[in-house]
C-alpha atoms as a PDB file:
ATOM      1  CA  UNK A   1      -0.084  27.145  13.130  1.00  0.00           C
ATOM      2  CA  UNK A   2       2.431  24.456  12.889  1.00  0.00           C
ATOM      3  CA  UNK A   3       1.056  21.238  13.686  1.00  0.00           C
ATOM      4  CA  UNK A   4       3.349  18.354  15.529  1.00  0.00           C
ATOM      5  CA  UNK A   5       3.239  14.999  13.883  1.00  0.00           C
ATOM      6  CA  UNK A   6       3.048  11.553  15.312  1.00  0.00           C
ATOM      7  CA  UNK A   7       6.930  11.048  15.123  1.00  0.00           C
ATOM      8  CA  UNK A   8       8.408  14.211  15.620  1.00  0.00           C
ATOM      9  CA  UNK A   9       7.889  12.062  19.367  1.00  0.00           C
ATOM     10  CA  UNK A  10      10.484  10.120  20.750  1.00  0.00           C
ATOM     11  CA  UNK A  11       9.627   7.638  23.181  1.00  0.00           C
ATOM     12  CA  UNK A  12       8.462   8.646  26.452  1.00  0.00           C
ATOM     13  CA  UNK A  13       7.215  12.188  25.182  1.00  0.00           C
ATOM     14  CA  UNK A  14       4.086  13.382  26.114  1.00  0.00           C
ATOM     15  CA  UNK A  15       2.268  13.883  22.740  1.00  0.00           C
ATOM     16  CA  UNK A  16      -0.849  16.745  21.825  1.00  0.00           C
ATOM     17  CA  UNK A  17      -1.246  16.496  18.346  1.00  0.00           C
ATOM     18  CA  UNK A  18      -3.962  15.710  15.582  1.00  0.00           C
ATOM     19  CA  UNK A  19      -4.175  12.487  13.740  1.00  0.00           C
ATOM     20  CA  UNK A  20      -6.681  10.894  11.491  1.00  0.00           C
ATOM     21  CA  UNK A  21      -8.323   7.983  12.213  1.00  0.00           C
ATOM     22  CA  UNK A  22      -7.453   5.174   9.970  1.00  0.00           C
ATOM     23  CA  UNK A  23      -8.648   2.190  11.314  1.00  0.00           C
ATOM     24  CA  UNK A  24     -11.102   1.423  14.728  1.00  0.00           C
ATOM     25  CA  UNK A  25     -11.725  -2.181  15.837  1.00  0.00           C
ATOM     26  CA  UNK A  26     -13.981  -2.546  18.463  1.00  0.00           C
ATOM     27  CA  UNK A  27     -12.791  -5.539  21.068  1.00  0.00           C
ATOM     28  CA  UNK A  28     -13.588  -6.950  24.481  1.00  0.00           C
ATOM     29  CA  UNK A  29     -10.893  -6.838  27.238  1.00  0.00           C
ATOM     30  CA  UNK A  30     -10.003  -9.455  29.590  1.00  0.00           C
ATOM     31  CA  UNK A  31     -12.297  -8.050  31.925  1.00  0.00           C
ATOM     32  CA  UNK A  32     -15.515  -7.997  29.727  1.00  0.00           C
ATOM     33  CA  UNK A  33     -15.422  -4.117  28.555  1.00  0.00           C
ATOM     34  CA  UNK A  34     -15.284  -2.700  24.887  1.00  0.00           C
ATOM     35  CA  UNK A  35     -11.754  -0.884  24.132  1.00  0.00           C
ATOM     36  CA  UNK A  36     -11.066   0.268  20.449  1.00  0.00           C
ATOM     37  CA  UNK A  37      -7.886  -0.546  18.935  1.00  0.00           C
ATOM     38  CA  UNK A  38      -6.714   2.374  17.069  1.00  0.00           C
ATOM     39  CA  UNK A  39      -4.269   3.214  13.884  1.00  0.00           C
ATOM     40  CA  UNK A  40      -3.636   6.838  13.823  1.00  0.00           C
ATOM     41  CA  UNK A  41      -2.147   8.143  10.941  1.00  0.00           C
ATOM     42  CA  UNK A  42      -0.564  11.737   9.633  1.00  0.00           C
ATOM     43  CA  UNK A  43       1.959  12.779   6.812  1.00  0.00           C
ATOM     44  CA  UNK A  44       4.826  11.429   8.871  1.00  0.00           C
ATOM     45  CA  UNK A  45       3.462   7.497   8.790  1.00  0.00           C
ATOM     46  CA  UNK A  46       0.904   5.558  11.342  1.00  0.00           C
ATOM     47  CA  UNK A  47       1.244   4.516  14.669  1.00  0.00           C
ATOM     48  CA  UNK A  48      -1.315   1.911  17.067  1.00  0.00           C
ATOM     49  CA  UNK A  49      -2.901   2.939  20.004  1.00  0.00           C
ATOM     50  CA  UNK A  50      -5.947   1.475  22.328  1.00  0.00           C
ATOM     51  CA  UNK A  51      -8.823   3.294  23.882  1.00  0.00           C
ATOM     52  CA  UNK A  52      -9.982   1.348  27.097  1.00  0.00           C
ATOM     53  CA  UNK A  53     -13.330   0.974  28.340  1.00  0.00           C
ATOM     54  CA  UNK A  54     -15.168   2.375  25.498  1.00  0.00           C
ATOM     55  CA  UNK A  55     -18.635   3.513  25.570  1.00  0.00           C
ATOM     56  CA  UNK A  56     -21.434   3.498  22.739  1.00  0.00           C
ATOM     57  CA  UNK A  57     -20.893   6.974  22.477  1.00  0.00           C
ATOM     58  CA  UNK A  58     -17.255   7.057  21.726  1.00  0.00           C
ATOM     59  CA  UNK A  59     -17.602   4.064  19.437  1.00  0.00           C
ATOM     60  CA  UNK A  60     -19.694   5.857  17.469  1.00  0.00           C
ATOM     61  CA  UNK A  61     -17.691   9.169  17.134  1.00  0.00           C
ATOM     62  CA  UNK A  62     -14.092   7.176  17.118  1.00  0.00           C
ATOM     63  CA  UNK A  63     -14.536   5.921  13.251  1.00  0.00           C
ATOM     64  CA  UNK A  64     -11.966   5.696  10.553  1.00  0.00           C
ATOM     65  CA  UNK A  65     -11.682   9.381   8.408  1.00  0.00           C
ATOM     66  CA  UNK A  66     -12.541  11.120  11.409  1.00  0.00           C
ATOM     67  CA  UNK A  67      -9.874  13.549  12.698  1.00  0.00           C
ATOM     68  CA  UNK A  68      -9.072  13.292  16.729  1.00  0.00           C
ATOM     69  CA  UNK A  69      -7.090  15.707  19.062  1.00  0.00           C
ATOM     70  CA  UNK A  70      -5.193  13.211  21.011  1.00  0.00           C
ATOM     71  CA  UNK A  71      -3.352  13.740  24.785  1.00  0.00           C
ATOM     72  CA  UNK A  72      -1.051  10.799  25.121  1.00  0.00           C
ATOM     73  CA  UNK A  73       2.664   9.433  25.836  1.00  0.00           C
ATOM     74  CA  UNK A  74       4.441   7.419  22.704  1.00  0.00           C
ATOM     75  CA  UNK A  75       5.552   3.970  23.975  1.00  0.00           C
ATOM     76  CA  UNK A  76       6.471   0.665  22.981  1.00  0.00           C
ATOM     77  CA  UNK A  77       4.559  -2.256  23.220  1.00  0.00           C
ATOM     78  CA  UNK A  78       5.869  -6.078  22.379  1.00  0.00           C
ATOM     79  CA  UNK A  79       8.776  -4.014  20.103  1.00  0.00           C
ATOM     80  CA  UNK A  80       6.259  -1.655  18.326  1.00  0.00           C
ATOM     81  CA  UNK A  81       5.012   2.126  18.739  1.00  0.00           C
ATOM     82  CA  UNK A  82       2.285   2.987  20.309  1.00  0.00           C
ATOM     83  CA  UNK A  83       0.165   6.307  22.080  1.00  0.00           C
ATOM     84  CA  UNK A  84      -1.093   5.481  25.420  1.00  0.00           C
ATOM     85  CA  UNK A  85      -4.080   7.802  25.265  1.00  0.00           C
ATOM     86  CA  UNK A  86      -4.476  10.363  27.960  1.00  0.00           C
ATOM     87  CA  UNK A  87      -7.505  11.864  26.377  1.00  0.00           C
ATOM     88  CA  UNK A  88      -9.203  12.106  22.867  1.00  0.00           C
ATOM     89  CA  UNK A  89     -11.673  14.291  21.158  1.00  0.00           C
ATOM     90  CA  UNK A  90     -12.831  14.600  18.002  1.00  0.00           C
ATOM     91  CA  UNK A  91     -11.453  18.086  15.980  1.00  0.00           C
ATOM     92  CA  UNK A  92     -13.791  21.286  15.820  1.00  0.00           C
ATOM     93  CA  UNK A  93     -14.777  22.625  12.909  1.00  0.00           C
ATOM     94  CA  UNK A  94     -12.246  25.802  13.676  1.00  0.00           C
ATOM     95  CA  UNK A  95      -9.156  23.241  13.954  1.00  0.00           C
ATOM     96  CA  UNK A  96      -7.297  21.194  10.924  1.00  0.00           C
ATOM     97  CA  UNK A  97     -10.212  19.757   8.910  1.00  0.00           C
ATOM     98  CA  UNK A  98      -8.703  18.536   5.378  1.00  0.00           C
ATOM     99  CA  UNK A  99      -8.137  15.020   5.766  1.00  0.00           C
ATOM    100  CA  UNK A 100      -6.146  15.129   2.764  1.00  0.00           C
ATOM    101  CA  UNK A 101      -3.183  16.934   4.761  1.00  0.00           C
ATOM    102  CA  UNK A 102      -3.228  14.143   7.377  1.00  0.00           C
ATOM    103  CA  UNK A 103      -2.454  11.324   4.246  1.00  0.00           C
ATOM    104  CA  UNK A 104       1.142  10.493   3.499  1.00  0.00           C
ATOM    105  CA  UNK A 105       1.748  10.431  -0.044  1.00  0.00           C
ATOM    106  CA  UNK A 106       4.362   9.282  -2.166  1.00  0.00           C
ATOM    107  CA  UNK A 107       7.337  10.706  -3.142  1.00  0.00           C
ATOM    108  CA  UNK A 108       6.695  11.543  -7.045  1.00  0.00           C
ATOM    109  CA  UNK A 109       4.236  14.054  -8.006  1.00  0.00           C
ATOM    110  CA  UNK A 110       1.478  11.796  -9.837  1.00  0.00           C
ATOM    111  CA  UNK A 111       2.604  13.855 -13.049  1.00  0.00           C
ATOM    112  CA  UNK A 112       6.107  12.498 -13.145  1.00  0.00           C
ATOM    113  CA  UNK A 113       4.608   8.888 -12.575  1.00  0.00           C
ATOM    114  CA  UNK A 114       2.645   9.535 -15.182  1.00  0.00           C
ATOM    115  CA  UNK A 115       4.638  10.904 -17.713  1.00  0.00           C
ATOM    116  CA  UNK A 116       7.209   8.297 -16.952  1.00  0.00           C
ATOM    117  CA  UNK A 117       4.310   5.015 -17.145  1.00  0.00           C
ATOM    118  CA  UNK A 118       3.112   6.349 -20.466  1.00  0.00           C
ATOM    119  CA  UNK A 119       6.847   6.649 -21.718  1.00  0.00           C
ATOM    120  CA  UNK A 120       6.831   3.022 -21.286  1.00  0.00           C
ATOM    121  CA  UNK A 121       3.583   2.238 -23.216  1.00  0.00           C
ATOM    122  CA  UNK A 122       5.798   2.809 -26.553  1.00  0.00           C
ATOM    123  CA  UNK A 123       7.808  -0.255 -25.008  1.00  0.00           C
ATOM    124  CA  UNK A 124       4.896  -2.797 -25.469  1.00  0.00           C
ATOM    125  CA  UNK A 125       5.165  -3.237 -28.461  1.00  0.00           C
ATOM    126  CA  UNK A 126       2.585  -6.077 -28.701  1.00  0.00           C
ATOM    127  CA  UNK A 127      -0.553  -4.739 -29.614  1.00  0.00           C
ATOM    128  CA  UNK A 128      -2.776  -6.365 -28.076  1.00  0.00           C
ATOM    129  CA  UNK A 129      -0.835  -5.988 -25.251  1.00  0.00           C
ATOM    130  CA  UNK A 130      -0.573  -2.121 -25.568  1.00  0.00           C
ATOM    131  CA  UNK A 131      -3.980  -1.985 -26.145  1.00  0.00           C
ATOM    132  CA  UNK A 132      -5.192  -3.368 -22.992  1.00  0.00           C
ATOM    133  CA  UNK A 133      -2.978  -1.562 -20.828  1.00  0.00           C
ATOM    134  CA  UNK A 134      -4.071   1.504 -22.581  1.00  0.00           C
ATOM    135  CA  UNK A 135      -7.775   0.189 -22.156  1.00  0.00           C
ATOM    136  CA  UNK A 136      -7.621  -0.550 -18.635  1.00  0.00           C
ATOM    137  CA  UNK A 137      -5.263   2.569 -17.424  1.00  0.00           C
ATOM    138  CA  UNK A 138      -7.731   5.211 -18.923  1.00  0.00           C
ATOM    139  CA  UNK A 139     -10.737   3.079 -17.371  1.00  0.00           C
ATOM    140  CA  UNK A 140      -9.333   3.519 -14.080  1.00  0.00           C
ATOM    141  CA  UNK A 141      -6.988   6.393 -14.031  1.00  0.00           C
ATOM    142  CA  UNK A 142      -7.428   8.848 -11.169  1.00  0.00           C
ATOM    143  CA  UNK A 143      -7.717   5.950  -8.416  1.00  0.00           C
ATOM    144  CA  UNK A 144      -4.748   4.191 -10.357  1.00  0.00           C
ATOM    145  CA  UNK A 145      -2.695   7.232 -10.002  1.00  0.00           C
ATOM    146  CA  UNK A 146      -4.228   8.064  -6.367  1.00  0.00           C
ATOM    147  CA  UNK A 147      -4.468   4.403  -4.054  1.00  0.00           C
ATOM    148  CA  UNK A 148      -2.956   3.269  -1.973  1.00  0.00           C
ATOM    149  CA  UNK A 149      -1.001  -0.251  -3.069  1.00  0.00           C
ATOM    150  CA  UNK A 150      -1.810  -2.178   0.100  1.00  0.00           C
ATOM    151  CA  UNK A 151      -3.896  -1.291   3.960  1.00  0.00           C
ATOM    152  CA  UNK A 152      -1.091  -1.627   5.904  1.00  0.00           C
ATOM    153  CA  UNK A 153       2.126  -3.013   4.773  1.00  0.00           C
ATOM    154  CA  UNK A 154       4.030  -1.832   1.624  1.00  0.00           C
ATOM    155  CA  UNK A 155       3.113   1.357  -0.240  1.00  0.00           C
ATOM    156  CA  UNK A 156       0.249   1.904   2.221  1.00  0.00           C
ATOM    157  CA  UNK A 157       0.125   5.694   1.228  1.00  0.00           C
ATOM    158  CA  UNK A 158      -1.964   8.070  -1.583  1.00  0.00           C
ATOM    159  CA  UNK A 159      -0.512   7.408  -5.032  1.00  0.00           C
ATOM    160  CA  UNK A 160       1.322   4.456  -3.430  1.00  0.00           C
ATOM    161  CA  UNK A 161       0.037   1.914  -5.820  1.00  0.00           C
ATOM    162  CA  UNK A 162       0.813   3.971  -9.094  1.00  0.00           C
ATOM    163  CA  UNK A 163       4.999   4.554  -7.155  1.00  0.00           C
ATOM    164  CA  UNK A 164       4.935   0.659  -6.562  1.00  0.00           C
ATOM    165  CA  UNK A 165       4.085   0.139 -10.022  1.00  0.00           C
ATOM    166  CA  UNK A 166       6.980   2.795 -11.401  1.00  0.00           C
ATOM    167  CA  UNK A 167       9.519   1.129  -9.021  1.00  0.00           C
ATOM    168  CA  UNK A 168       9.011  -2.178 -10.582  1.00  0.00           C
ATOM    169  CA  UNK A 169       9.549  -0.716 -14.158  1.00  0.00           C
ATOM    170  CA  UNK A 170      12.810   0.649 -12.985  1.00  0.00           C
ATOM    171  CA  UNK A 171      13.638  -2.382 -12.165  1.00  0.00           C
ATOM    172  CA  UNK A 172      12.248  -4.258 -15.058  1.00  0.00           C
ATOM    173  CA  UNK A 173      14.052  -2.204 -17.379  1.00  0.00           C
ATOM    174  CA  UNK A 174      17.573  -2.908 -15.445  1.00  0.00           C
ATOM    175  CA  UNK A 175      16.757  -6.490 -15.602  1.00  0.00           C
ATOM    176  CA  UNK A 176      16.247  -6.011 -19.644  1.00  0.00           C
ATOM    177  CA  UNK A 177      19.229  -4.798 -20.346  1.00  0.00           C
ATOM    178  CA  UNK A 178      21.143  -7.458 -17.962  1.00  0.00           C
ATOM    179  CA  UNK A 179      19.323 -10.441 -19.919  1.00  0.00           C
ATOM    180  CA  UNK A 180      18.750 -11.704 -23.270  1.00  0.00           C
ATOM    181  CA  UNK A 181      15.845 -13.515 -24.021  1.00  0.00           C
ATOM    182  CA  UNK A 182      13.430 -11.468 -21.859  1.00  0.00           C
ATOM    183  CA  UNK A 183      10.084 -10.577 -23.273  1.00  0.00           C
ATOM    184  CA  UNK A 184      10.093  -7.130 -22.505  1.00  0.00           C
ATOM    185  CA  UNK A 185       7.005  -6.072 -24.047  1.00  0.00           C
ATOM    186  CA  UNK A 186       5.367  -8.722 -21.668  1.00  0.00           C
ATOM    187  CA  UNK A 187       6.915  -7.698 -18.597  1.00  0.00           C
ATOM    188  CA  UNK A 188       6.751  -3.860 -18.958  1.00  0.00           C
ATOM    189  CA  UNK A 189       2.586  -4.223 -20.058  1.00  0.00           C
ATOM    190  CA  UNK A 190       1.965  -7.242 -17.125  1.00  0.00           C
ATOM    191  CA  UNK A 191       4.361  -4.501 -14.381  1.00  0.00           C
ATOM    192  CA  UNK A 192       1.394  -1.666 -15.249  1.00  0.00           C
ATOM    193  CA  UNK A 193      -1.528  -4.251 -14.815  1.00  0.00           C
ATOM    194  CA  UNK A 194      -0.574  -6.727 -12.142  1.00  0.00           C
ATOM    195  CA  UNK A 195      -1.786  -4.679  -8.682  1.00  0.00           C
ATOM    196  CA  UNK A 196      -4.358  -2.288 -11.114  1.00  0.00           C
ATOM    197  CA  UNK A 197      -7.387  -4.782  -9.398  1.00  0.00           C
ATOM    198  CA  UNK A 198      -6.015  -3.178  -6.184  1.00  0.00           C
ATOM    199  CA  UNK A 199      -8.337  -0.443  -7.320  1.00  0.00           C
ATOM    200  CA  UNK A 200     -11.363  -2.299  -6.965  1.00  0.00           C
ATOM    201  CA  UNK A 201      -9.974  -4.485  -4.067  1.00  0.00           C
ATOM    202  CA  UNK A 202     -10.022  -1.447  -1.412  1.00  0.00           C
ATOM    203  CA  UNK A 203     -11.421   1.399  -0.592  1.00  0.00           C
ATOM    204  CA  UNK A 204      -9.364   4.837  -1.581  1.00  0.00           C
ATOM    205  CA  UNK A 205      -6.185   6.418  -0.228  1.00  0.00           C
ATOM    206  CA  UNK A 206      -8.166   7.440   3.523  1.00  0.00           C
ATOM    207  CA  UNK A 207      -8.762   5.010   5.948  1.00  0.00           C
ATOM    208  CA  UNK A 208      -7.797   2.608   3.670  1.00  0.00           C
ATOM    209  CA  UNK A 209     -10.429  -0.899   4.146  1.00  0.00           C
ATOM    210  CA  UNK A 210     -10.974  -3.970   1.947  1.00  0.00           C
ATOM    211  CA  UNK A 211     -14.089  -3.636   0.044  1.00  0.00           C
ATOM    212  CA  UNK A 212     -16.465  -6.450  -0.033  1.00  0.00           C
ATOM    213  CA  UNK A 213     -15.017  -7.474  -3.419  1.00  0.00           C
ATOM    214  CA  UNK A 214     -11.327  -7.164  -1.849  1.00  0.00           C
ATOM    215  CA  UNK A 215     -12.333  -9.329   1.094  1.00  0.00           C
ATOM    216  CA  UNK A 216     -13.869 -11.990  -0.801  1.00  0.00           C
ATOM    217  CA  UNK A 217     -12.391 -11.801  -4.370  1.00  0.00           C
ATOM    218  CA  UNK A 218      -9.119 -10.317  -4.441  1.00  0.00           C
ATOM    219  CA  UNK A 219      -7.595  -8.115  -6.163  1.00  0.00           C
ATOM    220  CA  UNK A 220      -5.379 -11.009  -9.083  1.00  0.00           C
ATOM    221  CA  UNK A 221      -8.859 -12.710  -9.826  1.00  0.00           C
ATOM    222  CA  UNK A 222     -10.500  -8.736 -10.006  1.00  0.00           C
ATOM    223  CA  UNK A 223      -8.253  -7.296 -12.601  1.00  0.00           C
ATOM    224  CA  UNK A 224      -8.351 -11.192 -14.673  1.00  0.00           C
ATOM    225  CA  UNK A 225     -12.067 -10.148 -14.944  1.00  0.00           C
ATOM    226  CA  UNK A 226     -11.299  -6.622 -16.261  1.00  0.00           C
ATOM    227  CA  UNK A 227      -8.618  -7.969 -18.720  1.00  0.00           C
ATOM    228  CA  UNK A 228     -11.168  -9.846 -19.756  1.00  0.00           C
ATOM    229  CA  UNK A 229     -13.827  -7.446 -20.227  1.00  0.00           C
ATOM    230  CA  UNK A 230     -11.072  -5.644 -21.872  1.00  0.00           C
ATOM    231  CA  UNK A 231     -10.433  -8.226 -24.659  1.00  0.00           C
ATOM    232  CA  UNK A 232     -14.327  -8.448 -25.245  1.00  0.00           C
ATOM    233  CA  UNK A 233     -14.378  -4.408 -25.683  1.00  0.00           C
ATOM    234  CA  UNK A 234     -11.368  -3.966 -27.868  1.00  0.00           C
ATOM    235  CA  UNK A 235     -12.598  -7.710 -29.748  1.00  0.00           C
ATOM    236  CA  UNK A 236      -9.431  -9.265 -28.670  1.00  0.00           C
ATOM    237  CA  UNK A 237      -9.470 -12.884 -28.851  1.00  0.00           C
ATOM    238  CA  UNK A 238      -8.856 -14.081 -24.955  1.00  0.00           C
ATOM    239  CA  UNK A 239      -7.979 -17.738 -25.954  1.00  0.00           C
ATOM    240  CA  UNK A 240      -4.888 -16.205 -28.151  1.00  0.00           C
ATOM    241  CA  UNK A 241      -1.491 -17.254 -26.854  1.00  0.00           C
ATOM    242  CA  UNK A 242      -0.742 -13.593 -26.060  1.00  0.00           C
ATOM    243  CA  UNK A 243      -3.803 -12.822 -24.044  1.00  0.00           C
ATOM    244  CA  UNK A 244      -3.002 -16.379 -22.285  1.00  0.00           C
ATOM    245  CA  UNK A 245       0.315 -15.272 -21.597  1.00  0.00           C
ATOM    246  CA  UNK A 246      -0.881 -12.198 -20.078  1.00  0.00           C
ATOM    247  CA  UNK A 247      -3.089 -13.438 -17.946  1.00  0.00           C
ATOM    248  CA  UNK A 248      -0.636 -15.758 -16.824  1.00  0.00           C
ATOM    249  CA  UNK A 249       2.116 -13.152 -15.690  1.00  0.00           C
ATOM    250  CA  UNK A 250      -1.192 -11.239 -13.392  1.00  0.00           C
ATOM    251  CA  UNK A 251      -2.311 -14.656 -12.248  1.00  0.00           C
ATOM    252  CA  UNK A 252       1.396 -15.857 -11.128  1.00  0.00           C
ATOM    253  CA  UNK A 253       2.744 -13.155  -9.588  1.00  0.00           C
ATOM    254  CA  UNK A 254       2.258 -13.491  -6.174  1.00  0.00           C
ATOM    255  CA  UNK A 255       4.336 -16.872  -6.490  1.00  0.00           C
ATOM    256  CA  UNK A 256       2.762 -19.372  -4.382  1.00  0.00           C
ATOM    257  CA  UNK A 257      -0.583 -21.259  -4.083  1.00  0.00           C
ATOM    258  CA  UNK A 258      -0.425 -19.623   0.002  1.00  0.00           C
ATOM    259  CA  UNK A 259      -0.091 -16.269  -1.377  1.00  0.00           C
ATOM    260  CA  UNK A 260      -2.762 -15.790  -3.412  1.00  0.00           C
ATOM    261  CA  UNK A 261      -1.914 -17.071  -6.699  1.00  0.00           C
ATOM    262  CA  UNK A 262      -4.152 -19.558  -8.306  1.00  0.00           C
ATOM    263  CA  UNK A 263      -0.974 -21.014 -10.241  1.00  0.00           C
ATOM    264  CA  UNK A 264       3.105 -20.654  -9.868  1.00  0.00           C
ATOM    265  CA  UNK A 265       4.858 -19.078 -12.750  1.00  0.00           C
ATOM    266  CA  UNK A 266       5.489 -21.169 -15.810  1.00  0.00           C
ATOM    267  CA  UNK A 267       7.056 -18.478 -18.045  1.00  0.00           C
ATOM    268  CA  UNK A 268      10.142 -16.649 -17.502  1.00  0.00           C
ATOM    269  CA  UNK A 269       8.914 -12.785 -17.258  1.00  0.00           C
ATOM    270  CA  UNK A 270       6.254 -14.525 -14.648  1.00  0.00           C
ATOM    271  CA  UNK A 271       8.907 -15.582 -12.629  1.00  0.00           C
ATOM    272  CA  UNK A 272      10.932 -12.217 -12.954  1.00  0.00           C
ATOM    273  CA  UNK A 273       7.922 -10.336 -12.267  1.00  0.00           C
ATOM    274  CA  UNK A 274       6.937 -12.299  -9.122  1.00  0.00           C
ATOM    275  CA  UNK A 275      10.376 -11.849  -8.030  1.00  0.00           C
ATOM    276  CA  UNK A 276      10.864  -8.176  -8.360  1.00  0.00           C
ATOM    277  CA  UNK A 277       7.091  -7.386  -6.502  1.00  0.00           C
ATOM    278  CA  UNK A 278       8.799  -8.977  -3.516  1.00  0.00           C
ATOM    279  CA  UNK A 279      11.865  -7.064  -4.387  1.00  0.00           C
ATOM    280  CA  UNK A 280      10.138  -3.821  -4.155  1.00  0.00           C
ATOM    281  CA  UNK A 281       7.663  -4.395  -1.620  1.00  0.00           C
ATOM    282  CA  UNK A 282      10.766  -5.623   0.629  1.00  0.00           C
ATOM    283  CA  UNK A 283      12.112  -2.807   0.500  1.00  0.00           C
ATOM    284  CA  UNK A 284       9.709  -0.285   0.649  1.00  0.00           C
ATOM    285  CA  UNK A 285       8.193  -1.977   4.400  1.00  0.00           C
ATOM    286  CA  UNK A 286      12.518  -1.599   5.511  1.00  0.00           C
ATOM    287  CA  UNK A 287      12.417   1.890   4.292  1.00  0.00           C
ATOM    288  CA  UNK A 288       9.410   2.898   6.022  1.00  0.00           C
ATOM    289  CA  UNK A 289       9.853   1.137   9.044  1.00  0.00           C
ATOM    290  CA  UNK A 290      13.951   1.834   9.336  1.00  0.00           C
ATOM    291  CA  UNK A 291      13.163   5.610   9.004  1.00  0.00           C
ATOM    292  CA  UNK A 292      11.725   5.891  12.404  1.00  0.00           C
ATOM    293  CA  UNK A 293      14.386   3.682  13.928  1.00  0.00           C
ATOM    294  CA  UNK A 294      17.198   5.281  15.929  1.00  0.00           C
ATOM    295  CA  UNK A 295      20.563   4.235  14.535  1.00  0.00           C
ATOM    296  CA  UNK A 296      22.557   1.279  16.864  1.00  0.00           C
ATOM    297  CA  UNK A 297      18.728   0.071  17.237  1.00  0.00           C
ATOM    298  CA  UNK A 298      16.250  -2.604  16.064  1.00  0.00           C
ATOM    299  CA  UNK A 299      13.624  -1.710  14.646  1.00  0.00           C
ATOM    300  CA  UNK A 300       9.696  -3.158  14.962  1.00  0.00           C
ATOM    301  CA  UNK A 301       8.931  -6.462  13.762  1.00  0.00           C
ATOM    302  CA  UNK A 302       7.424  -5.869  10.329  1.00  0.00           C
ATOM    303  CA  UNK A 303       4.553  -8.404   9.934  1.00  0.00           C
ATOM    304  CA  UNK A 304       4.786  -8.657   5.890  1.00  0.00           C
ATOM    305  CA  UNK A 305       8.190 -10.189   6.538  1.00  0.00           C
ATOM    306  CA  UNK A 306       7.432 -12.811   8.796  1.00  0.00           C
ATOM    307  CA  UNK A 307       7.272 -10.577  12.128  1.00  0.00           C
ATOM    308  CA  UNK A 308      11.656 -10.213  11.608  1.00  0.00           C
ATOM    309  CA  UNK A 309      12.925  -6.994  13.330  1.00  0.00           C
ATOM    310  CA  UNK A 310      15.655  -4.865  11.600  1.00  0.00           C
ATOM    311  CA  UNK A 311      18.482  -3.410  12.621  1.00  0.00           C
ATOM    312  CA  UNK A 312      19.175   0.160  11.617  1.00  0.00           C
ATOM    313  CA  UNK A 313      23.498   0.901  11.757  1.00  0.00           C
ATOM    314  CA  UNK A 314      24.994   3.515  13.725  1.00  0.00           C
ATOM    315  CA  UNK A 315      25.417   6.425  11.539  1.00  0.00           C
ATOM    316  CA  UNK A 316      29.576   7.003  11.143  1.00  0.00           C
ATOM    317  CA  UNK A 317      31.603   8.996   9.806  1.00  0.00           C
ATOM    318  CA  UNK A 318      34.781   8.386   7.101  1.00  0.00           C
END
C-alpha cells in the first residue's frame, strides 16, 4: 500500500495520511478549553497542527510515538505549514505500525559515517587526544551513530547528530589545507566530541524530548563530565595543557555567554570550530526548510535564525 506523506500536499489539499506523533503540548484557548498543539512528523520532514477542544480522553491517547490517521487540509499559518485537523484517530494494529518508517533519517548509511569518522581517528595524532575520542565513541556508539543532533531545528532526524558531526570534518579538513598553523589533531578530535553530550541531553531519534539532564544541564557541561571521567579511566592527567585545551574547544563552541557557552574561544581551532557548527547548522535548517518551498517563493521563518524567512529562486533554464 503506498502511503502519502505530509508534503506530497500542497497547500489547500485535503490530506488522509499517517503521521507520528512527535510532540503534544497541552494548552488553554482563549476561551478556557484544552487544545493540543501538535508536531506531526513522517520520512518527508514535520509539520504543526492544533487539536481544539480536547478532552481527557484524547489527551491521553494523542502522545508523542504514537501513530495517528489524520483527515485534514494543509495551510499556512503566520508564514508556516500547518494541518487543520478534520478528524484524528489513533492507527489499528492492521495499519502502518513501525515507527521507525515514519523517522526521517539522514542521508549516509551510518556505515559510511562510520567508516569515514574512524578514518579520521588516524588524524589525531595526539594521544591523549585519540584516546579519548576513542574512549568516549565506543562508550556511546549506537546512540552516537543513531540521534538526532537537535529537537527541532538543525539535524533534527535519526543519525542526524553522527551526519552533523561528518559535515563539520569535511569542512575542517578544507579549512586545514587552506591554513597553516592550525592544530589539526585538535580540531578533527574536539569536531567528533563537541555535540557527543547530545546523547545524554535528549531522548533518542522518536519523538525527540530533552531529558531531565538536557533541560537542566546541557549537553557542553554533559560531555565536560564524560571527558572527564574519561581522563580518570584511561589515567590521563586532566590538568595537562592538552586535556585543558580540549576541554576548552567543547566548552567554547557555541561562541557566546547567551548561547550556552560558559566561556568565548581563546584558541584558534576554538574559534574555527565555533564558526563552522554555525556554518553547518546554517545550512542544514535552509536546506530543510528551502526543500519544501516553491521556487519564486519565501519560505517559513526558521526560528534558529532569528525567525528570517528565505527566499527560494525561480528555477531557470541556460
Amino acid at each position: 500500500m503506498i502511503q502519502n506523506k505530509i508534503y506530497d500536499y500542497a497547500v489547500d489539499d485535503n490530506m488522509e495520511l499517517f503521521v507520528l506523533i512527535k510532540a503534544a503540548d497541552v494548552r488553554i484557548a482563549k476561551n478556557g478549553n484544552k487544545f493540543i498543539a501538535f508536531i506531526f512528523t513522517d520520512s518527508s520532514g514535520e509539520i504543526s497542527a492544533k487539536f481544539w477542544d480536547a478532552s481527557d480522553e484524547d489527551i491521553a491517547s494523542f502522545v508523542p510515538g504514537k501513530i495517528v490517521f489524520v483527515k485534514g487540509k494543509r495551510e499556512v499559518y503566520q508564514g508556516n505549514p500547518q494541518v487543520k485537523i478534520f478528524k484524528m484517530r489513533l492507527a489499528t494494529e492492521q495499519e502502518p505500525s513501525n515507527v521507525s518508517s515514519f523517522v526521517k533519517k539522514a542521508p549516509v548509511s551510518i556505515n559510511d559515517m562510520e567508516d569515514e569518522i574512524n578514518a579520521t581517528l588516524f588524524e589525531i595524532t595526539n594521544a591523549n587526544w585519540n584516546r579519548i575520542v576513542r574512549y568516549l565513541l565506543a562508550e556511546y556508539h549506537d546512540d552516537f551513530f543513531n540521534y538526532p543532533a537537535a529537537k527541532k531545528n538543525h539535524h533534527a532526524f535519526a543519525g542526524g547528530l553522527a551526519f552533523h558531526t561528518l559535515s563539520m570534518l569535511h569542512l575542517a579538513h578544507a579549512i586545514v589545507k587552506e591554513y597553516d598553523d592550525i592544530n589539526a589533531s585538535l580540531l578533527y578530535a574536539a569536531t567528533i566530541l563537541h555535540d557527543l553530550g547530545k546523547v545524554i541531553e535528549l531522548s533518542g531519534p522518536v519523538a525527540t524530548q530533552y531529558t531531565l539532564a538536557g533541560n537542566l544541564i546541557g549537553h557542553i557541561v554533559l560531555i565536560d563530565e564524560q571527558i572527564i571521567k574519561a581522563s580518570e579511566q584511561l589515567k590521563i592527567d586532566i590538568n595537562s595543557e592538552d586535556m585543558v585545551l580540549l576541554r576548552h574547544m567543547i566548552l567554547a563552541h557555541h561562541g557566546l555567554l547567551e548561547y550556552g557557552s560558559p566561556v568565548q574561544p581563546h584558541i584558534l581551532e576554538a574559534e574555527i570550530l565555533h564558526q563552522i557548527d554555525q556554518l553547518d547548522a546554517s545550512i542544514q535548517m535552509l536546506k530543510g526548510t528551502l526543500e519544501h518551498t516553491e521556487p519564486g517563493e519565501f519560505s517559513e521563518r526558521i526560528f534558529g535564525m532569528d525567525g528570517r524567512n528565505f527566499y527560494r529562486p525561480s528555477d531557470t533554464k541556460e
